[in-house]
C-alpha atoms as a PDB file:
ATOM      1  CA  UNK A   1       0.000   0.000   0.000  1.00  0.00           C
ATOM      2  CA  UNK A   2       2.762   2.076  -0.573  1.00  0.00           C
ATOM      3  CA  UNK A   3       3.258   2.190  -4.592  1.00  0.00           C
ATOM      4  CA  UNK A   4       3.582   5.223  -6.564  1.00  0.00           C
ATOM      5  CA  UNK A   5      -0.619   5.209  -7.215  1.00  0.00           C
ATOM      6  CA  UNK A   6      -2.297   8.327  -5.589  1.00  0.00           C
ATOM      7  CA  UNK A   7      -3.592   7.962  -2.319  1.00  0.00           C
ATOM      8  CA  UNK A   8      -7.029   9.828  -2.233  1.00  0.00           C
ATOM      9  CA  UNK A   9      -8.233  11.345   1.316  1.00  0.00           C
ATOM     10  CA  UNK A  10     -11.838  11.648   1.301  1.00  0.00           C
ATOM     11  CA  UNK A  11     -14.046  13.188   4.023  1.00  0.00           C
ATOM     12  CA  UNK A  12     -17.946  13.109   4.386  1.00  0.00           C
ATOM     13  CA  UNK A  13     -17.349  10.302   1.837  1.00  0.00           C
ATOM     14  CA  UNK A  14     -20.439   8.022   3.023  1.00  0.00           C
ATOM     15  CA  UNK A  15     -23.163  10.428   1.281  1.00  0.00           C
ATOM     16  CA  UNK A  16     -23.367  12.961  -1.399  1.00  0.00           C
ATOM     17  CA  UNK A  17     -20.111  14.254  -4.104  1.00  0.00           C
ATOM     18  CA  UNK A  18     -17.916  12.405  -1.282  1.00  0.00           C
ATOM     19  CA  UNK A  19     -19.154   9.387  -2.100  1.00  0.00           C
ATOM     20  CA  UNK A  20     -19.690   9.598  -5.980  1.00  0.00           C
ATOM     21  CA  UNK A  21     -15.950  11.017  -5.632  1.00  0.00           C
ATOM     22  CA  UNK A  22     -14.630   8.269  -3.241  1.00  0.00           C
ATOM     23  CA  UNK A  23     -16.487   5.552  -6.038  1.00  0.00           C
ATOM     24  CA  UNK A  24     -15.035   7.708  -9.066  1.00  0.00           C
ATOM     25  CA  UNK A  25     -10.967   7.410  -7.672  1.00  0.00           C
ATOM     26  CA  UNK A  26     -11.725   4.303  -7.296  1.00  0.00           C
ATOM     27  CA  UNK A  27     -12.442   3.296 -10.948  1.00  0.00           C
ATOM     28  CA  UNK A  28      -9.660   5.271 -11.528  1.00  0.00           C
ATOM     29  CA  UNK A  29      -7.212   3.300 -10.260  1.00  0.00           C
ATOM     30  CA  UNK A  30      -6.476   5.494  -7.292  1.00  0.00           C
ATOM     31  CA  UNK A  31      -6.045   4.560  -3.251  1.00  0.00           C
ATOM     32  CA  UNK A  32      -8.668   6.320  -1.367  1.00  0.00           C
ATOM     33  CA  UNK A  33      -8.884   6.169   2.138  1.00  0.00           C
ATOM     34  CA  UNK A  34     -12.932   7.004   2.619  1.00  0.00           C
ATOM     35  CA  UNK A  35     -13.872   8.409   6.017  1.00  0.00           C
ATOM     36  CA  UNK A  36     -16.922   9.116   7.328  1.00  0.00           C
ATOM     37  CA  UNK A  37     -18.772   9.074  11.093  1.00  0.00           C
ATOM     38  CA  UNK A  38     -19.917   5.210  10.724  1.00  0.00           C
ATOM     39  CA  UNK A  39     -17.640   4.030   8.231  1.00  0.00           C
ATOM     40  CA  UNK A  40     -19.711   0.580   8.215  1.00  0.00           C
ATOM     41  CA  UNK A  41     -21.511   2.626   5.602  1.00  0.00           C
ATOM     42  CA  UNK A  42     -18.405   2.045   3.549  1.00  0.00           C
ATOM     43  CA  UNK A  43     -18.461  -1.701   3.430  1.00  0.00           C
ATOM     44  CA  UNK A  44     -19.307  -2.360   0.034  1.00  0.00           C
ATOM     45  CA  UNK A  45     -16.320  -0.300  -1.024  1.00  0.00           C
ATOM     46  CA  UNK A  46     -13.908  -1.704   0.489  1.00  0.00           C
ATOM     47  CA  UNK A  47     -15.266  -5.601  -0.217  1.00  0.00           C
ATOM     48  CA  UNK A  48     -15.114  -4.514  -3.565  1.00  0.00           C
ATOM     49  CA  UNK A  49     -11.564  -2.200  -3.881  1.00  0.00           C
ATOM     50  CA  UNK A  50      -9.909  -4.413  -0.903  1.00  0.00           C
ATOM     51  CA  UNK A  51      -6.242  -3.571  -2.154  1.00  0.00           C
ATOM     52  CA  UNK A  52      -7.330  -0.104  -2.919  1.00  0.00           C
ATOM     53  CA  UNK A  53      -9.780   1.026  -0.199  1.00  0.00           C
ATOM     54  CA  UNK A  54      -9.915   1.534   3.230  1.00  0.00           C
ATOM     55  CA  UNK A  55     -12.498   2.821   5.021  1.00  0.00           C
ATOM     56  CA  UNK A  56     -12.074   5.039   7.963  1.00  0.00           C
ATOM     57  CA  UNK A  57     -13.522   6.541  11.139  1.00  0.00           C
ATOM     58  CA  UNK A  58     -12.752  10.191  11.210  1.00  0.00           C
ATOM     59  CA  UNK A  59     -15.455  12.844  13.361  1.00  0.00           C
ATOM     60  CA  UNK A  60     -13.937  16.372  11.756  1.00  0.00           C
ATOM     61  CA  UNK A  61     -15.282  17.832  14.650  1.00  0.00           C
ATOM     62  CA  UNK A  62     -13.487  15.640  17.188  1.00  0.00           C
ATOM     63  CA  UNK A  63      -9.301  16.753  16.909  1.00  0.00           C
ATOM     64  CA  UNK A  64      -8.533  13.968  17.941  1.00  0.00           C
ATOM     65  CA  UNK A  65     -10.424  11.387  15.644  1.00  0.00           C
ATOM     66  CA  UNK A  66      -8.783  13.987  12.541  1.00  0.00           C
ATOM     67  CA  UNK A  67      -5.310  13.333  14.302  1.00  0.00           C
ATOM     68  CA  UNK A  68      -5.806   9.552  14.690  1.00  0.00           C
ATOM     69  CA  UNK A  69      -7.439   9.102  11.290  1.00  0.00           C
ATOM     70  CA  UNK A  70      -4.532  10.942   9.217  1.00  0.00           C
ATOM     71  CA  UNK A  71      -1.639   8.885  10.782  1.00  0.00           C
ATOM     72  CA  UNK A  72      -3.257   5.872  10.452  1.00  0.00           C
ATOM     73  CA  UNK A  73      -4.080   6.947   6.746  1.00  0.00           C
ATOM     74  CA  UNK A  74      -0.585   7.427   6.183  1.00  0.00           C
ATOM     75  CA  UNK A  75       0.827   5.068   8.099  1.00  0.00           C
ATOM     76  CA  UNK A  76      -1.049   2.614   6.191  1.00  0.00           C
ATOM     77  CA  UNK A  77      -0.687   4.140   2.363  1.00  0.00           C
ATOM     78  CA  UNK A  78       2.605   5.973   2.981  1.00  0.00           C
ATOM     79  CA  UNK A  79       1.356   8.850   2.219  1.00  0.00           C
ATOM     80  CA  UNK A  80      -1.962  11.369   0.955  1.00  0.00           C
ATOM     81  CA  UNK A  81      -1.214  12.995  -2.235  1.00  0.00           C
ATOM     82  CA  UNK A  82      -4.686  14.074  -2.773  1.00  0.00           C
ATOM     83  CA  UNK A  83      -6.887  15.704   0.627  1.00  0.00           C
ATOM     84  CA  UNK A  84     -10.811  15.933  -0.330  1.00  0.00           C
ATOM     85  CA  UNK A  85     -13.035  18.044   2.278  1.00  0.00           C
ATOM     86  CA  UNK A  86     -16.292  16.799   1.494  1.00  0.00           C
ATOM     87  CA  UNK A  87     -17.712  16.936   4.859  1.00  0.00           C
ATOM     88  CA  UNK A  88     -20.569  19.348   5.301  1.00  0.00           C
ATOM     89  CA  UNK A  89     -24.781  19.900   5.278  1.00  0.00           C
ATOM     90  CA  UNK A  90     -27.212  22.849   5.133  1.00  0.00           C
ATOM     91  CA  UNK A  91     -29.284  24.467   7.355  1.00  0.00           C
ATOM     92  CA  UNK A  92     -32.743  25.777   6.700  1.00  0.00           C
ATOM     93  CA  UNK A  93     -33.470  29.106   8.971  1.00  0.00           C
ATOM     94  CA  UNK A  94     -33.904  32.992   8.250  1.00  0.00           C
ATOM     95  CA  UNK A  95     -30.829  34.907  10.130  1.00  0.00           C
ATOM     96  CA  UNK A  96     -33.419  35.728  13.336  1.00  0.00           C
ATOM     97  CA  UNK A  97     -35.137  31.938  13.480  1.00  0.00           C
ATOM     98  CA  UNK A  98     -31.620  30.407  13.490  1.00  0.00           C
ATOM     99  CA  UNK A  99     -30.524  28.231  17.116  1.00  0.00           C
ATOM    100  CA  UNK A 100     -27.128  29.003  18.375  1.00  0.00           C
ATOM    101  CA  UNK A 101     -26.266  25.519  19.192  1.00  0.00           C
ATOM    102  CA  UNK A 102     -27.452  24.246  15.627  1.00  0.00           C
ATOM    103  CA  UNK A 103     -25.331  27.273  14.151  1.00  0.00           C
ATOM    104  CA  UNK A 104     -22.207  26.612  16.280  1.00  0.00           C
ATOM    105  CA  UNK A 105     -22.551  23.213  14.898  1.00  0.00           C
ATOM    106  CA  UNK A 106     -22.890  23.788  11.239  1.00  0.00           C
ATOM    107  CA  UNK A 107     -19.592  26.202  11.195  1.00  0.00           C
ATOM    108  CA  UNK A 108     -17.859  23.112  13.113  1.00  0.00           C
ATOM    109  CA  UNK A 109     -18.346  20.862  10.704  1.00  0.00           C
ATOM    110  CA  UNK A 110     -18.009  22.811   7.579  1.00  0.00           C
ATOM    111  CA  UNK A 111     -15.297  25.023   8.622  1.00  0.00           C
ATOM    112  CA  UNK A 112     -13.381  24.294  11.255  1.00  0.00           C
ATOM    113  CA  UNK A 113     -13.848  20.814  10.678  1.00  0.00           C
ATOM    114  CA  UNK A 114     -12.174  21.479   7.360  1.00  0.00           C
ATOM    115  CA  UNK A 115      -9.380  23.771   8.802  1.00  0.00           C
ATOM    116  CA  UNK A 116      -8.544  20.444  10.960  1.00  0.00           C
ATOM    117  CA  UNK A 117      -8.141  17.939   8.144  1.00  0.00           C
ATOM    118  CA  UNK A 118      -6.276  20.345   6.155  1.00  0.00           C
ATOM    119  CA  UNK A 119      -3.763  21.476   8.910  1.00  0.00           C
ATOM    120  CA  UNK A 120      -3.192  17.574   9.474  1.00  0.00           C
ATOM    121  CA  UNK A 121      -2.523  16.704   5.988  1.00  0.00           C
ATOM    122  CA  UNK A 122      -0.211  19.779   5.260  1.00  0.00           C
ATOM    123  CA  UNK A 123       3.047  18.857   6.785  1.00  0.00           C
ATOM    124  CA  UNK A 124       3.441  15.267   5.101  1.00  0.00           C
ATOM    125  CA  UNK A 125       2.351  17.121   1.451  1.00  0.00           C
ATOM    126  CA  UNK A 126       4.954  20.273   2.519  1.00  0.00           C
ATOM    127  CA  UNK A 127       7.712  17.317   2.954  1.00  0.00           C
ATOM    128  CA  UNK A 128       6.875  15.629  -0.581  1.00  0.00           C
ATOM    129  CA  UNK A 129       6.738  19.088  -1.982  1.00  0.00           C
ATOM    130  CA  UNK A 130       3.490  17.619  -4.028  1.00  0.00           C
ATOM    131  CA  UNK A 131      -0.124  17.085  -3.228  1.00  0.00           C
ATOM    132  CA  UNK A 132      -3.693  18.844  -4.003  1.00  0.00           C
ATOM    133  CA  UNK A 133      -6.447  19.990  -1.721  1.00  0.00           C
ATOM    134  CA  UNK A 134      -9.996  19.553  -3.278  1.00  0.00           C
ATOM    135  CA  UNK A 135     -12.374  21.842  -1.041  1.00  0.00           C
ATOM    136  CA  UNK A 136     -16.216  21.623  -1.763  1.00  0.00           C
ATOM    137  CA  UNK A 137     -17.721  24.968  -1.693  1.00  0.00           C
ATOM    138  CA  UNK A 138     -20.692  25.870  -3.401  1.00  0.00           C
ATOM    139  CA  UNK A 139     -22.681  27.929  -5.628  1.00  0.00           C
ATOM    140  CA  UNK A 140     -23.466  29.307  -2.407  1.00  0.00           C
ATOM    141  CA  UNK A 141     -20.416  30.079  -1.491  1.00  0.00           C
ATOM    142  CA  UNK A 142     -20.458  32.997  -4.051  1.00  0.00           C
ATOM    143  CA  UNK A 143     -24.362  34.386  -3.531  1.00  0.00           C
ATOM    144  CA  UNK A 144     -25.955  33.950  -0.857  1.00  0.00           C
ATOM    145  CA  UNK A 145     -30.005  33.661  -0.845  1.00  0.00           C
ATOM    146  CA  UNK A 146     -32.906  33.944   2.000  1.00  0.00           C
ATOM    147  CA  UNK A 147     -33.134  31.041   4.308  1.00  0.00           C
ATOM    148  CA  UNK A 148     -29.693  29.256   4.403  1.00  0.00           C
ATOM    149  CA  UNK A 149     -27.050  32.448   5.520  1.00  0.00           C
ATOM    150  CA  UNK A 150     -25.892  29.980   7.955  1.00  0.00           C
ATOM    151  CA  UNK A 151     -25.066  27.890   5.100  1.00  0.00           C
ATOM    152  CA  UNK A 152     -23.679  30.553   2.948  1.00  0.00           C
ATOM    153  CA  UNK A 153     -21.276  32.203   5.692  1.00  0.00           C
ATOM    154  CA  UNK A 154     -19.794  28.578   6.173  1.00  0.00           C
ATOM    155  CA  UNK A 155     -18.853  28.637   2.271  1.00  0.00           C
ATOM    156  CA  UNK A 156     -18.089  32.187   2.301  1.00  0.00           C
ATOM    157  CA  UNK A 157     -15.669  31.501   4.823  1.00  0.00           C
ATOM    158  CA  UNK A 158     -14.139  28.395   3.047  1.00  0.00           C
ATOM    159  CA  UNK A 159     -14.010  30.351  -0.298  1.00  0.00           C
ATOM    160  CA  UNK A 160     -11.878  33.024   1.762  1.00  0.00           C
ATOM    161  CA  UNK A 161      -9.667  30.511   3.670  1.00  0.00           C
ATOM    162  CA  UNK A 162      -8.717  27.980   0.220  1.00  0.00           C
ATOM    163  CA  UNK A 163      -8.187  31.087  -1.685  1.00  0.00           C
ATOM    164  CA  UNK A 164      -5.375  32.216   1.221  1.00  0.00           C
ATOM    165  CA  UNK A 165      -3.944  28.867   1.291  1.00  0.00           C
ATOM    166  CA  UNK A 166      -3.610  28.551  -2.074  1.00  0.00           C
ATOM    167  CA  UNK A 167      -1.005  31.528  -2.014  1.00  0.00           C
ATOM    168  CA  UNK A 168       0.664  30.101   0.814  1.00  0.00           C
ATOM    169  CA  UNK A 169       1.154  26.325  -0.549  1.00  0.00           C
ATOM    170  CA  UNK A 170       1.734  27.078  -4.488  1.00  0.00           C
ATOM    171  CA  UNK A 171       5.174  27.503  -4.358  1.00  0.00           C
ATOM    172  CA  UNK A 172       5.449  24.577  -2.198  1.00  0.00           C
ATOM    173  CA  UNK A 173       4.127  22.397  -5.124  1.00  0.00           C
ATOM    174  CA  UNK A 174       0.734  21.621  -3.784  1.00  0.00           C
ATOM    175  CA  UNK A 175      -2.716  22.877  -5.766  1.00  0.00           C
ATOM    176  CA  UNK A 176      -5.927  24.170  -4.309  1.00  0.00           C
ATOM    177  CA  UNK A 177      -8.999  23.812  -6.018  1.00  0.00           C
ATOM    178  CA  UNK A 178     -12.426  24.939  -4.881  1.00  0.00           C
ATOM    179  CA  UNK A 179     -15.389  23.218  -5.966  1.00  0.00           C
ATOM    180  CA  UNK A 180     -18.625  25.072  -6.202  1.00  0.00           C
ATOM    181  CA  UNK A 181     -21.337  23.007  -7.268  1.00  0.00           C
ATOM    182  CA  UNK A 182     -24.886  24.138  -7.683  1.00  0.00           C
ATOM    183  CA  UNK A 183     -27.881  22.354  -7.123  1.00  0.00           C
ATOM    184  CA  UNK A 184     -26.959  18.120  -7.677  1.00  0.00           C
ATOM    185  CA  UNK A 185     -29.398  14.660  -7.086  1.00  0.00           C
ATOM    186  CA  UNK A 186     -27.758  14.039  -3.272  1.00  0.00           C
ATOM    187  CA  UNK A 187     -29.054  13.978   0.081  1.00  0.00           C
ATOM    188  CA  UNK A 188     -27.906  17.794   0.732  1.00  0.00           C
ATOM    189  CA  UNK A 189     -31.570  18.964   0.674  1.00  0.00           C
ATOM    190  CA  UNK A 190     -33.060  15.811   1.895  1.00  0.00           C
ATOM    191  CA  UNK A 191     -32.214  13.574   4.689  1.00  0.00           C
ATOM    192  CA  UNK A 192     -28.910  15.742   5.776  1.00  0.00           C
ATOM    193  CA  UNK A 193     -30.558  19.072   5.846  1.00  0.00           C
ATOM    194  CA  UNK A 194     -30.922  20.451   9.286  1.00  0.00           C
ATOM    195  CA  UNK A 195     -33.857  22.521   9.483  1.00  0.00           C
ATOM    196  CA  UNK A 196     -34.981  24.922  12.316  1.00  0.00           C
ATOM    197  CA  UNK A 197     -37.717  24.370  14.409  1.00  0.00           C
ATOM    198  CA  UNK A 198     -38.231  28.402  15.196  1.00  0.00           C
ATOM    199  CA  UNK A 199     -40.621  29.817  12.328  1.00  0.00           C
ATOM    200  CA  UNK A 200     -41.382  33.091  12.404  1.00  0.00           C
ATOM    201  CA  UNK A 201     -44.995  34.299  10.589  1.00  0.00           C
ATOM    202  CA  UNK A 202     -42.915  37.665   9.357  1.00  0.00           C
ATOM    203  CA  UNK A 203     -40.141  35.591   7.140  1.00  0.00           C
ATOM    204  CA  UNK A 204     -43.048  33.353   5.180  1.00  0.00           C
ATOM    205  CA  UNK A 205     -42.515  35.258   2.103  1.00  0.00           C
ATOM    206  CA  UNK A 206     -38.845  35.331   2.471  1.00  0.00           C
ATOM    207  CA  UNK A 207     -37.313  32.750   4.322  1.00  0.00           C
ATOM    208  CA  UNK A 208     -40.363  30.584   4.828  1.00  0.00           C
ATOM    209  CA  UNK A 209     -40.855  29.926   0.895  1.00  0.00           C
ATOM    210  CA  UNK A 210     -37.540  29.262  -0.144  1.00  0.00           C
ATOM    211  CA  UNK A 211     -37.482  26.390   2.797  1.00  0.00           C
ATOM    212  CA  UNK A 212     -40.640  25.136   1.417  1.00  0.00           C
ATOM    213  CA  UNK A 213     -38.703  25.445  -2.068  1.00  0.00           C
ATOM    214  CA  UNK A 214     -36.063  23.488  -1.168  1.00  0.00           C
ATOM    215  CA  UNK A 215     -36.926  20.740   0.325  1.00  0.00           C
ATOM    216  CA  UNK A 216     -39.162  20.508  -3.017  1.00  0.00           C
ATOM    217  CA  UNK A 217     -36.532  19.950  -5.090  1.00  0.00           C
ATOM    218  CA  UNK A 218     -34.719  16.855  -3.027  1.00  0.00           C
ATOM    219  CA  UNK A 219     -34.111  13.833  -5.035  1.00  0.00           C
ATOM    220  CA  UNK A 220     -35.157  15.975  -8.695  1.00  0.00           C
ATOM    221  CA  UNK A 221     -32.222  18.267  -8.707  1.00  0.00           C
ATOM    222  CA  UNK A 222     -30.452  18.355 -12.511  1.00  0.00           C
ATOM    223  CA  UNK A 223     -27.025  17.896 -11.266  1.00  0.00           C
ATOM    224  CA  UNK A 224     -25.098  14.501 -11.689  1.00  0.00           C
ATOM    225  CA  UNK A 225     -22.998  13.502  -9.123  1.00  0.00           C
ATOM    226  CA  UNK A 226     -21.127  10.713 -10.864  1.00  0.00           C
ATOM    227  CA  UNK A 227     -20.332  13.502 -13.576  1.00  0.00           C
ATOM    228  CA  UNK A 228     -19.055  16.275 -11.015  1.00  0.00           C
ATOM    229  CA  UNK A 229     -16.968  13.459  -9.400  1.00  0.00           C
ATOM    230  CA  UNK A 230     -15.285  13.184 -12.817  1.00  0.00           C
ATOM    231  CA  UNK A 231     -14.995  16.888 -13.674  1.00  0.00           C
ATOM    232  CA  UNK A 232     -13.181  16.937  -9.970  1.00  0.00           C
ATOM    233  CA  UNK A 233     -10.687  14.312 -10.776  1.00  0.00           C
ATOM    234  CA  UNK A 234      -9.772  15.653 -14.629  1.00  0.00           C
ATOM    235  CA  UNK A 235      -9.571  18.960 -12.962  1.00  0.00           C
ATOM    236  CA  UNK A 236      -6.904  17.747 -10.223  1.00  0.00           C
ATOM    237  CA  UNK A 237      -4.991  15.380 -12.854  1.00  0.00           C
ATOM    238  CA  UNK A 238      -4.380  18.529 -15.150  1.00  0.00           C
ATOM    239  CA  UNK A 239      -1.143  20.296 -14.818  1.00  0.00           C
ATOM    240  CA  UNK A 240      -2.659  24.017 -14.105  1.00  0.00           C
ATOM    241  CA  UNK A 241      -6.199  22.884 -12.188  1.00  0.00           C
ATOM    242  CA  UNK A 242      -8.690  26.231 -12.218  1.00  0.00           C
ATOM    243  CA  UNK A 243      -8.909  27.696  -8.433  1.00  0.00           C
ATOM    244  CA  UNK A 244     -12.375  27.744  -8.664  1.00  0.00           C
ATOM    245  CA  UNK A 245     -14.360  24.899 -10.305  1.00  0.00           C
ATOM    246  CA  UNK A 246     -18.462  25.930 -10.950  1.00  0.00           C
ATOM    247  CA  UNK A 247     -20.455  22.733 -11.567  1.00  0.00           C
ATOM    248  CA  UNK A 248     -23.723  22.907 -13.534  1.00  0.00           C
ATOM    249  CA  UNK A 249     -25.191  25.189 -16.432  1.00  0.00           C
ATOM    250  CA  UNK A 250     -27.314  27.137 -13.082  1.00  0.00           C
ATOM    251  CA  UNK A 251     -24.149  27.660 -11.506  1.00  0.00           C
ATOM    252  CA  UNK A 252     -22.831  29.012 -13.937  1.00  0.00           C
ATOM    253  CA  UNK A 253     -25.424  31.213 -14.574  1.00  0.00           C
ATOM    254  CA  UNK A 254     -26.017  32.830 -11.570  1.00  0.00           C
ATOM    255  CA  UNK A 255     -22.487  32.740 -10.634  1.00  0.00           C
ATOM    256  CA  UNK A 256     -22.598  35.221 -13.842  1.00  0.00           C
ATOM    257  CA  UNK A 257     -25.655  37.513 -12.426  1.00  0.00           C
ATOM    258  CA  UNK A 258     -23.431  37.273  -9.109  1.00  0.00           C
ATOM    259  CA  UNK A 259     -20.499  39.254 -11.197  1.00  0.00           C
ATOM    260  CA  UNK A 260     -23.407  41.636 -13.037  1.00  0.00           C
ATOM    261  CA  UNK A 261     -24.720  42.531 -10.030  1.00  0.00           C
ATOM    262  CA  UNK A 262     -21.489  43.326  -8.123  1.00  0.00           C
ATOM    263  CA  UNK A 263     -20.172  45.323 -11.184  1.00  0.00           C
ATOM    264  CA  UNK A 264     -23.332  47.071 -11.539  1.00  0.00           C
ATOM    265  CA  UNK A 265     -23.026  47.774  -7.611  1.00  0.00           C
ATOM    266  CA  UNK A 266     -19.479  49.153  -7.657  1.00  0.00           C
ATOM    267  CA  UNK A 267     -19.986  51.109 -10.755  1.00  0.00           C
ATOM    268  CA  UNK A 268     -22.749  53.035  -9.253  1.00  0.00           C
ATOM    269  CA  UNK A 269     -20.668  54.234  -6.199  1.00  0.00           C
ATOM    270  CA  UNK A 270     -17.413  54.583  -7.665  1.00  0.00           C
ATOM    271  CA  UNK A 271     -17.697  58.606  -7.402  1.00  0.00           C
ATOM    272  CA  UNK A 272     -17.864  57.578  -3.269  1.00  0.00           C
ATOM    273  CA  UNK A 273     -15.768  54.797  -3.588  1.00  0.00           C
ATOM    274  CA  UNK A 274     -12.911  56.771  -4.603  1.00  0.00           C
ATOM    275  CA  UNK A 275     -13.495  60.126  -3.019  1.00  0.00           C
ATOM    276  CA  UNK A 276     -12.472  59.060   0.727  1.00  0.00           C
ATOM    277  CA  UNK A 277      -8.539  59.102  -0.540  1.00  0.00           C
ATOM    278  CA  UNK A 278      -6.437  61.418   0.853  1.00  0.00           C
ATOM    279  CA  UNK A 279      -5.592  64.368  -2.096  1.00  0.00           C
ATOM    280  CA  UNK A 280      -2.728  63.208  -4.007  1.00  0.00           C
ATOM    281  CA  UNK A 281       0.795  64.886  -3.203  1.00  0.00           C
END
């Protein structure tokens, strides 16, 4: 377990893109250590990749279950060339109805939960001078909408923190790409979607209808996960990988209204924008 084939790191890999990524290395030919909370729900993997594939229980939100998980990882394969953060879910709640406990809980998972994997897997990619970190973002990680801010300021915050660490860990041979995927057939709006109890009557036509509108759409949405896995892996084989990787024809659309709107925005204020200088000497 120790050739020269990558070996693939995959969080949140029992559900979802971490899944139809951990099953797309795979096929590939790569190693992948899969992790996930119960990685009994990995079985069928690794009876049918048992050279290949080794399932794993890693909590991001427990330290030490990232520490424990990462040196066994590559104690066992040698090494991680290739670090996927897939780990993550929504929340449904306007800004007021959200629960602090629930929130607290959502940034643990999809942020600092993330940080902690990362930080682990760093020093053994610094040493080989190689490796690539595959962070899944979202569309929402660019525009944020009514009812899932919580969501959005996770993303936000994970666009912000890849986009630093891609400056820092270029030169030292490893890639960053950020995966922003828009709406795909998983259970992100379904069974993993955290909703809050707390409604309140004056967000209905805000807040309150896009929950309703989301939860519609679970199990219909147009994106393919088995195709985004793919797009993931072509994009981290090529020699110059994009920092940013939109998935789906809405994402890319609205990612596109996104940059209309904030040109439009800037362009309106620029008279302000530029008259708080000090004179020029």
């Amino acid at each position: 377990m120790t050739d020269d084939v990558s070996v693939w790191l995959i969080t949140g890999a029992s559900s979802g893109l971490g899944r139809a990524l951990a099953e797309a290395a795979l096929k590939s030919g790569y190693n992948v250590a899969a992790t996930a909370r119960r990685p009994e729900a990995l079985a069928d993997l690794v009876q049918k990749y048992p050279d290949r594939c080794v399932a794993t229980t890693l909590d991001v939100t427990d330290p030490a279950s990232v520490r424990a998980a990462v040196s066994e990882i590559e104690s066992g394969f040698g090494k991680i060339d290739v670090l996927v953060n897939a780990a993550g879910y929504g929340y449904l709640a306007a800004i007021e109805e959200g629960e602090d406990a629930n929130v607290r809980a959502q940034f643990e998972t999809n942020v600092f939960g993330l940080l902690d994997v990362t930080k682990a897997v760093l020093p053994g990619m610094r040493s080989r001078r190689k490796g690539a970190i595959v962070n899944l973002s979202s569309l929402g990680g660019l525009v944020a909408f009514a009812a899932t801010g919580y969501y959005h300021a996770t993303k936000f915050a994970v666009e912000a923190l890849s986009e630093s660490l891609s400056h820092e860990v270029q030169p030292l041979g490893i890639k960053v790409l950020i995966v922003e995927p828009g709406a795909f057939r998983t259970d992100w709006a379904g069974r993993s979607m955290v909703e809050s109890p707390v409604v309140i009557e004056d967000y209905a036509e805000t807040a309150g209808k896009r929950r309703l509108a989301t939860r519609s759409v679970s199990g219909s949405q147009p994106g393919d996960p088995a195709k985004a896995a793919a797009a993931i892996i072509n994009a981290v084989q090529s020699e110059s990988p994009p920092l940013r990787l939109l998935l789906g024809s809405s994402a890319l659309k609205i990612a596109r209204d996104r940059l209309d709107a904030l040109r439009v925005n800037f362009d309106a204020t620029a008279d302000v924008t530029t008259g708080v200088d000090f004179p020029a000497m």
